[in-house]
PDB file of N, CA and C in Angstrom:
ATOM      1  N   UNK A   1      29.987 225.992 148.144  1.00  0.00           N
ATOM      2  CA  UNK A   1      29.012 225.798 147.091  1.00  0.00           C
ATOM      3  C   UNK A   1      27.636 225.613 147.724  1.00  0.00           C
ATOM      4  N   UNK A   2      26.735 226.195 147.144  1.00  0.00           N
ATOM      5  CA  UNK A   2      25.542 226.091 147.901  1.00  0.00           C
ATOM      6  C   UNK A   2      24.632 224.879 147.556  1.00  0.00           C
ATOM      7  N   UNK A   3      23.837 224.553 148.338  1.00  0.00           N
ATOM      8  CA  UNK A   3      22.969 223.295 147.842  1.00  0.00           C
ATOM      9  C   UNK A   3      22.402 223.475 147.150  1.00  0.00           C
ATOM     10  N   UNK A   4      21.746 224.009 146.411  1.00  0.00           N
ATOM     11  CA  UNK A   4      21.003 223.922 144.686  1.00  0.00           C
ATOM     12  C   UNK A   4      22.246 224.306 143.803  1.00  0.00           C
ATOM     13  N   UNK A   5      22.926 224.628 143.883  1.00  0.00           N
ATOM     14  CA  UNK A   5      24.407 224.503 142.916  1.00  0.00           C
ATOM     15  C   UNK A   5      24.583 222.731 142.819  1.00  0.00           C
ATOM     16  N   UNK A   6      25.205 221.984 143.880  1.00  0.00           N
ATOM     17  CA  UNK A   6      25.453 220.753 144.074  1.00  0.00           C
ATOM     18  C   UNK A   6      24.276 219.748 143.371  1.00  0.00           C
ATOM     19  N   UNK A   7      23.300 220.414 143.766  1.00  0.00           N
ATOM     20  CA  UNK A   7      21.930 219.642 143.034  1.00  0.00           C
ATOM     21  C   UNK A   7      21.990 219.726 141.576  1.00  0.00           C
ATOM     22  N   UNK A   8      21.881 220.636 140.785  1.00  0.00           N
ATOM     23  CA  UNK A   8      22.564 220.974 139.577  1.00  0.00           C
ATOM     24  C   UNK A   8      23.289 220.147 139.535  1.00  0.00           C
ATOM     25  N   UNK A   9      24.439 220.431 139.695  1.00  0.00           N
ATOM     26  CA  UNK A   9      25.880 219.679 139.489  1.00  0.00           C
ATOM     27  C   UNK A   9      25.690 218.054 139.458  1.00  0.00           C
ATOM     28  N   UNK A  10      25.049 217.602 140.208  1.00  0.00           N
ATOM     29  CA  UNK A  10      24.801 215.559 140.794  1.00  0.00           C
ATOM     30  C   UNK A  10      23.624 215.802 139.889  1.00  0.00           C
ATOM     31  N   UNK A  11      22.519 216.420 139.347  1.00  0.00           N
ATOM     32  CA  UNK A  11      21.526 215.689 138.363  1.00  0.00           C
ATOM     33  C   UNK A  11      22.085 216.226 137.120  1.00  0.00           C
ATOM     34  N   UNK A  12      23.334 216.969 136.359  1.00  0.00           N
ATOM     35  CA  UNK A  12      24.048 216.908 135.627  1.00  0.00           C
ATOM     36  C   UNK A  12      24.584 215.247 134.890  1.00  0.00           C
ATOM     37  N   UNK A  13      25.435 214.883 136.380  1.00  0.00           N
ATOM     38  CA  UNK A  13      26.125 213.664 136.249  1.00  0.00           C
ATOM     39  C   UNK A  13      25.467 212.757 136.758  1.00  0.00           C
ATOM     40  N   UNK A  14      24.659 212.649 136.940  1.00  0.00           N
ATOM     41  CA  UNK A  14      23.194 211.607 136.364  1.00  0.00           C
ATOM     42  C   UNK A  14      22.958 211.261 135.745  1.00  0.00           C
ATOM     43  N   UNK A  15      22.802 212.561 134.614  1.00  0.00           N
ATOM     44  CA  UNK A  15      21.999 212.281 133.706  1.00  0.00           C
ATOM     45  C   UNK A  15      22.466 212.323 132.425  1.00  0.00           C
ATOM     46  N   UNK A  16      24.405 212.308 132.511  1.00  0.00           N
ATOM     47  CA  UNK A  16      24.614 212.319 131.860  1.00  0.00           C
ATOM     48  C   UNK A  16      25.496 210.768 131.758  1.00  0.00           C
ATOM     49  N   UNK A  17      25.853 210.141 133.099  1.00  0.00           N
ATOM     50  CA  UNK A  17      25.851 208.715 133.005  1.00  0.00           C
ATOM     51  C   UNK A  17      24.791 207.901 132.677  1.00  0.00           C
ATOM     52  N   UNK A  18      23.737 208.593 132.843  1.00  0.00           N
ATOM     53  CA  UNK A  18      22.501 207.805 132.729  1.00  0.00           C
ATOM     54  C   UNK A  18      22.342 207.373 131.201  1.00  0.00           C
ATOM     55  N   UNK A  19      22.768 208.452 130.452  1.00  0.00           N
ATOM     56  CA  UNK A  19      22.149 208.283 128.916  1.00  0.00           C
ATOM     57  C   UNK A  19      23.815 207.296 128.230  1.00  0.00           C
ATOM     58  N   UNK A  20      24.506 207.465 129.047  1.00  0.00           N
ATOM     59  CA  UNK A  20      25.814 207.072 128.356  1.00  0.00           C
ATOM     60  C   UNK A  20      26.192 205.309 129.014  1.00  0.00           C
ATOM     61  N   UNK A  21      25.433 204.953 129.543  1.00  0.00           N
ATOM     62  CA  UNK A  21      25.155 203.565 130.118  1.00  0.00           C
ATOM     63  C   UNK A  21      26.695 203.270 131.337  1.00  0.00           C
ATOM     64  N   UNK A  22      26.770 204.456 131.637  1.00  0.00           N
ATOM     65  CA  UNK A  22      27.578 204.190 132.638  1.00  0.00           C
ATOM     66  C   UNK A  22      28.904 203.766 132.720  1.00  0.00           C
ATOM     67  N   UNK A  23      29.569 204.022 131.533  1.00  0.00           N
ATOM     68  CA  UNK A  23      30.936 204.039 130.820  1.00  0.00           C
ATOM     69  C   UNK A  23      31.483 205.194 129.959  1.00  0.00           C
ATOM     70  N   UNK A  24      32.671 205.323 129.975  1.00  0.00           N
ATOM     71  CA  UNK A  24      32.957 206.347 129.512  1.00  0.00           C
ATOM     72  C   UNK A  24      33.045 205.837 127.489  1.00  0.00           C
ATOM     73  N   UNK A  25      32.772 206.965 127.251  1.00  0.00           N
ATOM     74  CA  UNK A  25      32.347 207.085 125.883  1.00  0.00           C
ATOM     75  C   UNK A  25      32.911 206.956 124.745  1.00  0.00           C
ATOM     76  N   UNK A  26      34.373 207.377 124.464  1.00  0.00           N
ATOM     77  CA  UNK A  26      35.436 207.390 124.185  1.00  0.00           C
ATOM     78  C   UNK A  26      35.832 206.004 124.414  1.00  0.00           C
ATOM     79  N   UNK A  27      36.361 205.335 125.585  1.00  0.00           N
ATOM     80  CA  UNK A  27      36.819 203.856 125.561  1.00  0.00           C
ATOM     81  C   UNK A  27      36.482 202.839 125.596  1.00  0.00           C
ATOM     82  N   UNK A  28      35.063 203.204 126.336  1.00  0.00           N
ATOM     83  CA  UNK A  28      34.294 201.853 126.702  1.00  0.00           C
ATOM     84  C   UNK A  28      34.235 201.372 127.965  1.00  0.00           C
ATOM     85  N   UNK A  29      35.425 201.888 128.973  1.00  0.00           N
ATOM     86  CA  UNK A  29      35.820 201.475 130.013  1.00  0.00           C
ATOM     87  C   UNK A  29      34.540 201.787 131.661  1.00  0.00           C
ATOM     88  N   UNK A  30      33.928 200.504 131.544  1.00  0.00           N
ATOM     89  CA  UNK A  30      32.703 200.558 132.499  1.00  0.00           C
ATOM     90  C   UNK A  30      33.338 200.502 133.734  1.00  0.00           C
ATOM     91  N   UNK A  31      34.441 200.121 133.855  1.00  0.00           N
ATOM     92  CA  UNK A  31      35.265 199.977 135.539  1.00  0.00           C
ATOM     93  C   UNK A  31      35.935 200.999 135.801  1.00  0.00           C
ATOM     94  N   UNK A  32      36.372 202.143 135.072  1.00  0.00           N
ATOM     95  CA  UNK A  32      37.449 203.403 135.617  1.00  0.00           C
ATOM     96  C   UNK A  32      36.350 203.944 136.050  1.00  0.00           C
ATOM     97  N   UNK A  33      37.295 205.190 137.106  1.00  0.00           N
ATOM     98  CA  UNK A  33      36.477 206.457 137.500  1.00  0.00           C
ATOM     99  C   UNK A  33      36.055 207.538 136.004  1.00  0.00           C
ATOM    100  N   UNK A  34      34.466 207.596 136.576  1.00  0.00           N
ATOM    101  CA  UNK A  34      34.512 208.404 135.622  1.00  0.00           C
ATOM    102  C   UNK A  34      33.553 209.549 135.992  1.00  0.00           C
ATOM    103  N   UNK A  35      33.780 211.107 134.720  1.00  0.00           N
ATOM    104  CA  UNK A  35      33.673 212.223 135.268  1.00  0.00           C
ATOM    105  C   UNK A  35      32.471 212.610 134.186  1.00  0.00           C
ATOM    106  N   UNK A  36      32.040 213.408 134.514  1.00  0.00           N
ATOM    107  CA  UNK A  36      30.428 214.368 133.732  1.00  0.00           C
ATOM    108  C   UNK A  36      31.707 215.400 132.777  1.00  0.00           C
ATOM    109  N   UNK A  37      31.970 215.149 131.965  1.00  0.00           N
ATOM    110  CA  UNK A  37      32.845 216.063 131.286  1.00  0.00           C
ATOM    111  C   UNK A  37      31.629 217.150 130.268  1.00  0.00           C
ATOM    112  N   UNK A  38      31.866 218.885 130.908  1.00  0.00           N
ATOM    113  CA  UNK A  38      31.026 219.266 129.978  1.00  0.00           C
ATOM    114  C   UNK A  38      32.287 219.921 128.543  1.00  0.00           C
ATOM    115  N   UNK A  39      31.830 219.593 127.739  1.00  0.00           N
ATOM    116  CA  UNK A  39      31.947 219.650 126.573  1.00  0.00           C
ATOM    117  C   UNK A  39      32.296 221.287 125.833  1.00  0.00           C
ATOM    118  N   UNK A  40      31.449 222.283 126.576  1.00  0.00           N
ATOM    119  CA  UNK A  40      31.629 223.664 126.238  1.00  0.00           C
ATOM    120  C   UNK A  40      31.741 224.086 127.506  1.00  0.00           C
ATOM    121  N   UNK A  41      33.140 225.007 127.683  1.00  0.00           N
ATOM    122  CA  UNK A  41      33.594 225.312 129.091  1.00  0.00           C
ATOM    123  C   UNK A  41      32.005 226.078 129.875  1.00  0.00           C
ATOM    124  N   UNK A  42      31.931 225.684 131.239  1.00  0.00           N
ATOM    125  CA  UNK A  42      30.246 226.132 131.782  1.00  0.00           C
ATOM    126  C   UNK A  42      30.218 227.902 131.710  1.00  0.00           C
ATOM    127  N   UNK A  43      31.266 228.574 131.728  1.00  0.00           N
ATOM    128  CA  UNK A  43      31.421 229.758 131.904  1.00  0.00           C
ATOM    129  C   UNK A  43      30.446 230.609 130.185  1.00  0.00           C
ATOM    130  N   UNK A  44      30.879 229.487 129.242  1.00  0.00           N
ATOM    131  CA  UNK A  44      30.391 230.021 127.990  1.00  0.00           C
ATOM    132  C   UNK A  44      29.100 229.756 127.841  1.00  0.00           C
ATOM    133  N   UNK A  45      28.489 229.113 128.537  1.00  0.00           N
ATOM    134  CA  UNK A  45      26.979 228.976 128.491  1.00  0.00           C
ATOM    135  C   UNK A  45      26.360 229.435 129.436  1.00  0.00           C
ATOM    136  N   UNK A  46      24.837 230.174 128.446  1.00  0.00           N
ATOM    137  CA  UNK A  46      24.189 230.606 130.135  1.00  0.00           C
ATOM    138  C   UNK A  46      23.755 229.208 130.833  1.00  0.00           C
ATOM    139  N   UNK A  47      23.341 229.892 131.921  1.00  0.00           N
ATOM    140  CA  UNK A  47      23.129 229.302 133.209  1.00  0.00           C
ATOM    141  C   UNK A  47      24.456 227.785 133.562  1.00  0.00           C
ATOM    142  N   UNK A  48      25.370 227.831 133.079  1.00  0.00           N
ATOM    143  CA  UNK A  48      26.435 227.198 133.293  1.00  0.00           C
ATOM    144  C   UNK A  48      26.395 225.856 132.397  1.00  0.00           C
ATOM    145  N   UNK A  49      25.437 225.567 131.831  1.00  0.00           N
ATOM    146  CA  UNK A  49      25.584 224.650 130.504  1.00  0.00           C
ATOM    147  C   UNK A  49      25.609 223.170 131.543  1.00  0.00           C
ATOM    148  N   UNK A  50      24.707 222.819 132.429  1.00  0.00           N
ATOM    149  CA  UNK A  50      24.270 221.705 133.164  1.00  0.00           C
ATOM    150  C   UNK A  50      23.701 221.005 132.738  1.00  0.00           C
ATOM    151  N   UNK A  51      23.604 220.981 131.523  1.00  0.00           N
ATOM    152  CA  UNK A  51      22.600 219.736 130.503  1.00  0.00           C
ATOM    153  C   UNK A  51      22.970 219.005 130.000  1.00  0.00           C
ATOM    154  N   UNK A  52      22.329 217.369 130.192  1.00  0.00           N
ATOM    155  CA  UNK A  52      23.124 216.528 129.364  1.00  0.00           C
ATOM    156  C   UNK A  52      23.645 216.703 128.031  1.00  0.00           C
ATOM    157  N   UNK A  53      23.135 217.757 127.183  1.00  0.00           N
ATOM    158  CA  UNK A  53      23.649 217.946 125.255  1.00  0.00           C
ATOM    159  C   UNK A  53      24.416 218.793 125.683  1.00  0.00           C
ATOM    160  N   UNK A  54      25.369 218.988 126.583  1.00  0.00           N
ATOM    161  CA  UNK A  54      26.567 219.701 126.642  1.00  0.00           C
ATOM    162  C   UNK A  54      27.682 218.817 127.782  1.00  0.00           C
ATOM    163  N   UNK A  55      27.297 217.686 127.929  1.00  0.00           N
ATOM    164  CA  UNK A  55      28.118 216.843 128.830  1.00  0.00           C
ATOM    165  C   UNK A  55      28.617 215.168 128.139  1.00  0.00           C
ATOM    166  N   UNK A  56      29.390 214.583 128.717  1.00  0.00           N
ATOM    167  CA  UNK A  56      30.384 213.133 128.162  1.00  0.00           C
ATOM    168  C   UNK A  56      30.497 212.757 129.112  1.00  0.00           C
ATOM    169  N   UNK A  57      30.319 211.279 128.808  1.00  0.00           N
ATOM    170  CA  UNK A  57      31.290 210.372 130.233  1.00  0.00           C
ATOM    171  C   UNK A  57      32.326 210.100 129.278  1.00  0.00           C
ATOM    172  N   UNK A  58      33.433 210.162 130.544  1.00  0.00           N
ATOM    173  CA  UNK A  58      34.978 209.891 130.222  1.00  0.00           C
ATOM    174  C   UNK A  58      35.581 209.793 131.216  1.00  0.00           C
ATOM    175  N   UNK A  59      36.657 208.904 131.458  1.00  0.00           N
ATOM    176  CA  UNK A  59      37.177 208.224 132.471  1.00  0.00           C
ATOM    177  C   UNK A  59      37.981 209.200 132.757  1.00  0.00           C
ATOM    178  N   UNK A  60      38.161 208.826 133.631  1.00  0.00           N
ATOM    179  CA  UNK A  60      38.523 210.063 134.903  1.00  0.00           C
ATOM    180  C   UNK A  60      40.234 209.872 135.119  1.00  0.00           C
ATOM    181  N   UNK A  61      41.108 209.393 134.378  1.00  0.00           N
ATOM    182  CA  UNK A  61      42.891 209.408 135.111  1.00  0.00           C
ATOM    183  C   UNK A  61      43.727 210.374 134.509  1.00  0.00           C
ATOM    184  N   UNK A  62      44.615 209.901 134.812  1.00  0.00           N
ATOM    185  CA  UNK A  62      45.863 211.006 134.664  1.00  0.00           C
ATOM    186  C   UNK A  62      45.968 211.046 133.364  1.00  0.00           C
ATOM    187  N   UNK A  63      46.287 210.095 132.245  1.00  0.00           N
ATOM    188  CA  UNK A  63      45.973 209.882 131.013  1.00  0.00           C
ATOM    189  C   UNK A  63      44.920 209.195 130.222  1.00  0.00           C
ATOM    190  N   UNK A  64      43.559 209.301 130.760  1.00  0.00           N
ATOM    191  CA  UNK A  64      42.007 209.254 130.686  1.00  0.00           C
ATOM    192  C   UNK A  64      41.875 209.996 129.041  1.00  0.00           C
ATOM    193  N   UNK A  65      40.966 209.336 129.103  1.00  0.00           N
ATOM    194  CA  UNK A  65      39.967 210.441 127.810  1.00  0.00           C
ATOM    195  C   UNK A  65      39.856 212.077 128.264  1.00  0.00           C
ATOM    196  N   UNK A  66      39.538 212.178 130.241  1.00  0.00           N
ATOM    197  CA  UNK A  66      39.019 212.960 130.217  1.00  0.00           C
ATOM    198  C   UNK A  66      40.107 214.438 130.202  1.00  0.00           C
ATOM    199  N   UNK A  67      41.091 213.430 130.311  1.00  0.00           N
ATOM    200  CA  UNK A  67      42.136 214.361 130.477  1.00  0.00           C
ATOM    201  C   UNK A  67      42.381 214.922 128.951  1.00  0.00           C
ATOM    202  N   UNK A  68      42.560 213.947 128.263  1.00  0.00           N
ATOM    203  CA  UNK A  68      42.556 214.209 126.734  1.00  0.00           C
ATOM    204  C   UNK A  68      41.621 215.511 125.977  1.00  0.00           C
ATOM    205  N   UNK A  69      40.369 215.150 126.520  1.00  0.00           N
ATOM    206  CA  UNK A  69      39.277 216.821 125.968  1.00  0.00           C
ATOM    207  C   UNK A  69      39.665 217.790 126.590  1.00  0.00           C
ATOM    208  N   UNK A  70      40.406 217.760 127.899  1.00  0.00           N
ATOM    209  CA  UNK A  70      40.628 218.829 128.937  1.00  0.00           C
ATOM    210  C   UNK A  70      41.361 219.985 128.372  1.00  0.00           C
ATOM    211  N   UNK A  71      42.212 218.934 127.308  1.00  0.00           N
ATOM    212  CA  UNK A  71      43.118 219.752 126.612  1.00  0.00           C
ATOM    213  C   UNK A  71      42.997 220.912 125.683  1.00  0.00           C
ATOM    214  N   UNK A  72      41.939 220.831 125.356  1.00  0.00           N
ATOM    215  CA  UNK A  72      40.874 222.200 124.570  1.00  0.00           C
ATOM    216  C   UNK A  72      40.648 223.140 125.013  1.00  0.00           C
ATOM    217  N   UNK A  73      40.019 223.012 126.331  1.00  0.00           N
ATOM    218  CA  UNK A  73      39.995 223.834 127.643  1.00  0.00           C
ATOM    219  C   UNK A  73      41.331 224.576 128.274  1.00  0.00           C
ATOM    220  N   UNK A  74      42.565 223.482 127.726  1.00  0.00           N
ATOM    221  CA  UNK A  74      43.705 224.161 128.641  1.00  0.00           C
ATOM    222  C   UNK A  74      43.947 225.322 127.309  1.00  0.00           C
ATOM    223  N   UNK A  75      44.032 224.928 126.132  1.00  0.00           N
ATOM    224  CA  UNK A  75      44.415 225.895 125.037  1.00  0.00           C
ATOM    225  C   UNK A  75      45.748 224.733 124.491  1.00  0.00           C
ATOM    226  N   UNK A  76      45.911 223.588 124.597  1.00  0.00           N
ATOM    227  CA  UNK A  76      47.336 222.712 123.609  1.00  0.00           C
ATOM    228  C   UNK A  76      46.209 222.321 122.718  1.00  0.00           C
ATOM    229  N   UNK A  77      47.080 221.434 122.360  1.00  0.00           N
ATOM    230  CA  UNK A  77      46.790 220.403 120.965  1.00  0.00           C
ATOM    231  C   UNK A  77      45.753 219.455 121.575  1.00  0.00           C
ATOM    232  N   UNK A  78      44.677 219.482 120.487  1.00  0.00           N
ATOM    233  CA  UNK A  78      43.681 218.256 121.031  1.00  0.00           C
ATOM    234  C   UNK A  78      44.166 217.106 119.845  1.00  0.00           C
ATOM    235  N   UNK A  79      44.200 216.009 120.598  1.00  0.00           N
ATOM    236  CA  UNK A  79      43.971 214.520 119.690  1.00  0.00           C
ATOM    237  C   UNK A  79      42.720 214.621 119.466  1.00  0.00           C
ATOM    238  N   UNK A  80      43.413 214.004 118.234  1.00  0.00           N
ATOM    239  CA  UNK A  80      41.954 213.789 116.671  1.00  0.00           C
ATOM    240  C   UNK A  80      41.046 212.926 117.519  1.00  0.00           C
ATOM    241  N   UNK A  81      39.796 213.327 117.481  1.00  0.00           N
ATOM    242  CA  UNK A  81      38.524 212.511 118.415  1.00  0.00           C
ATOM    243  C   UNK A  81      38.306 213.571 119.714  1.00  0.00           C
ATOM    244  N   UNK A  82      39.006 214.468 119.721  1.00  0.00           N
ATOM    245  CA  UNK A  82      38.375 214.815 121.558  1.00  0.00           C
ATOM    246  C   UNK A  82      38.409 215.958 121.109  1.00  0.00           C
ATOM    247  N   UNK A  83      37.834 216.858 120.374  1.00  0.00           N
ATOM    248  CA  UNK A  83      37.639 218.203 120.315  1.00  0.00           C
ATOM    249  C   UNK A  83      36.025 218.462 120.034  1.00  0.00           C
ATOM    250  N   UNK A  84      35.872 219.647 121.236  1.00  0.00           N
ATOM    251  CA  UNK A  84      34.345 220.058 121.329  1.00  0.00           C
ATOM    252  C   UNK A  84      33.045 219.237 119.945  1.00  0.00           C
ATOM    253  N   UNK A  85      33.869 219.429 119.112  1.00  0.00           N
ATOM    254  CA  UNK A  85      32.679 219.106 117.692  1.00  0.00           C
ATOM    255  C   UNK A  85      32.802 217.648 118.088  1.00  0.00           C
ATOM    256  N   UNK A  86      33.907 216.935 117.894  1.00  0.00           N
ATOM    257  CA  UNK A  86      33.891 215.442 117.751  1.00  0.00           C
ATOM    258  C   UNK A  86      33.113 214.838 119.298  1.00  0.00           C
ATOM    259  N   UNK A  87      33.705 215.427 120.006  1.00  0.00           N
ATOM    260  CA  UNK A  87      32.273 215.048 121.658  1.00  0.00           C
ATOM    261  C   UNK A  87      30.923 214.880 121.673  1.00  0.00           C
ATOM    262  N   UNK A  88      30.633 215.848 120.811  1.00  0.00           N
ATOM    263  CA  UNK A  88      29.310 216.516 120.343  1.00  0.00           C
ATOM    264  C   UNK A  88      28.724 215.386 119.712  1.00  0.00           C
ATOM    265  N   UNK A  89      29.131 215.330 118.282  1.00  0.00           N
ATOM    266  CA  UNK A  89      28.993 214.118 117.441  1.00  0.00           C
ATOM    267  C   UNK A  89      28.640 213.177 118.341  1.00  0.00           C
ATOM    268  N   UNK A  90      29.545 212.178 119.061  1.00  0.00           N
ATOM    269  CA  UNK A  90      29.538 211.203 119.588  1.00  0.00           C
ATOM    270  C   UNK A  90      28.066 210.976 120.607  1.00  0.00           C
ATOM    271  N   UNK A  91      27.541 211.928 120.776  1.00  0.00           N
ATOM    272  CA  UNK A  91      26.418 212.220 122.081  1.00  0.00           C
ATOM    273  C   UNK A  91      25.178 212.636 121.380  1.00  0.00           C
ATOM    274  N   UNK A  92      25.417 212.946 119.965  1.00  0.00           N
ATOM    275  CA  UNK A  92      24.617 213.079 118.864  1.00  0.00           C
ATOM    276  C   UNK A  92      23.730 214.303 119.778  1.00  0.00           C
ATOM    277  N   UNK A  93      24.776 215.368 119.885  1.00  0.00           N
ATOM    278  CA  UNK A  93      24.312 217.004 120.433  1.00  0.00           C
ATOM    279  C   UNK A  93      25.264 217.735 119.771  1.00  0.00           C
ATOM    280  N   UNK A  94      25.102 219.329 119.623  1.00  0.00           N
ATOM    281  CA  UNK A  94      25.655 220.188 118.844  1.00  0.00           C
ATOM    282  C   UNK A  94      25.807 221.550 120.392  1.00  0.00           C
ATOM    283  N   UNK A  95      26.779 222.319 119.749  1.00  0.00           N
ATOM    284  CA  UNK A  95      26.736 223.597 120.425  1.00  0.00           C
ATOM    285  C   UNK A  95      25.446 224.263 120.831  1.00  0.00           C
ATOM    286  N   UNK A  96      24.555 224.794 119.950  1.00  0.00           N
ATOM    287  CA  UNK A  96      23.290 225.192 120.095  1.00  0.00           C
ATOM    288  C   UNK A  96      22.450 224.537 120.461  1.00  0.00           C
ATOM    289  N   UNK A  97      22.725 223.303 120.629  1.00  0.00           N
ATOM    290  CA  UNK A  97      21.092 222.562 121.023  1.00  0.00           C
ATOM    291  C   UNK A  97      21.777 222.467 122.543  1.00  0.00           C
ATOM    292  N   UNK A  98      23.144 222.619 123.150  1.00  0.00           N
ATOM    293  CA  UNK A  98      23.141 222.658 124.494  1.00  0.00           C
ATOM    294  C   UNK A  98      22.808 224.172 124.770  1.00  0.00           C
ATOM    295  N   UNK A  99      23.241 225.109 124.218  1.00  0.00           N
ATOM    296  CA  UNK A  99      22.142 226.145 124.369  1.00  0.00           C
ATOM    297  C   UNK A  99      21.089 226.567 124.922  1.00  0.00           C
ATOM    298  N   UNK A 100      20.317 226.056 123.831  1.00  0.00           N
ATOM    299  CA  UNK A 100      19.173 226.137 124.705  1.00  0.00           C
ATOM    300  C   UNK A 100      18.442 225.182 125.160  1.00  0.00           C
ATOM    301  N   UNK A 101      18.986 224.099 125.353  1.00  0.00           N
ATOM    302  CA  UNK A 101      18.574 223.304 126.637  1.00  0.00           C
ATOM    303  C   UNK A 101      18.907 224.161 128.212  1.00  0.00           C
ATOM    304  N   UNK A 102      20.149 224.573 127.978  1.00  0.00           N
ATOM    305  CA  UNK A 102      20.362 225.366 128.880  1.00  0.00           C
ATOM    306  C   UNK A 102      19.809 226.419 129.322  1.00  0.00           C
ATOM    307  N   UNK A 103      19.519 227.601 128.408  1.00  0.00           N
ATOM    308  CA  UNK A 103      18.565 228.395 128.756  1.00  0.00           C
ATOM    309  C   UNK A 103      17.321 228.012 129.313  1.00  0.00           C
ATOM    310  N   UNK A 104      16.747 226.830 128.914  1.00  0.00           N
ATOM    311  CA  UNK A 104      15.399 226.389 129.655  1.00  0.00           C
ATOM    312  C   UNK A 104      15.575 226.328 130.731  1.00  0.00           C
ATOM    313  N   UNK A 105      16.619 225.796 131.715  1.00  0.00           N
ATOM    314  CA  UNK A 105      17.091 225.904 133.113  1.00  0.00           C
ATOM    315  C   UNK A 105      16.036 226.663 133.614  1.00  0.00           C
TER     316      UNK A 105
END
């Protein structure tokens, strides 16, 4: 990975712990590991959707929150609360407004 990729990537999860006070979002849990979860897979957005209105904190385990949204991404069943719209909601961002935040990149 090249170094302005990584840079991207770490002021992503910055700035997206930053706005989320450093707990994951979903539980509350300020002591687990936790991950920059983006919200709309990066492949579907231009420039890879590195903006906080397309990212979540969510704790990072085996049966985590973050694992829980992951599940959208894999193609199963999402639990009620962790699907793309309800993330969104919670971060008070929408599909399109990560958009084109993104495009501004």
């Amino acid at each position: 990975m090249s170094k302005e990729k990584k840079k991207i990537r770490e002021n992503f999860r910055n700035e997206v712990f930053k706005r989320d006070g450093f707990k994951c979002r979903m539980c509350g849990n300020p002591k687990a590991k936790l991950d920059a979860h983006h919200i709309t897979n990066p492949k579907e957005i231009i420039n890879g959707g590195y903006v906080k209105e397309n990212g979540i904190t969510l704790c990072d385990t085996d049966t985590g929150c973050h694992m829980k949204a992951e599940q959208f991404h894999l193609g199963n069943e999402v639990e009620e609360g962790y699907t793309p719209e309800d993330l969104y909601k919670k971060i008070n961002s929408s599909y399109e407004l990560a958009c084109l935040k993104s495009e501004q990149l």
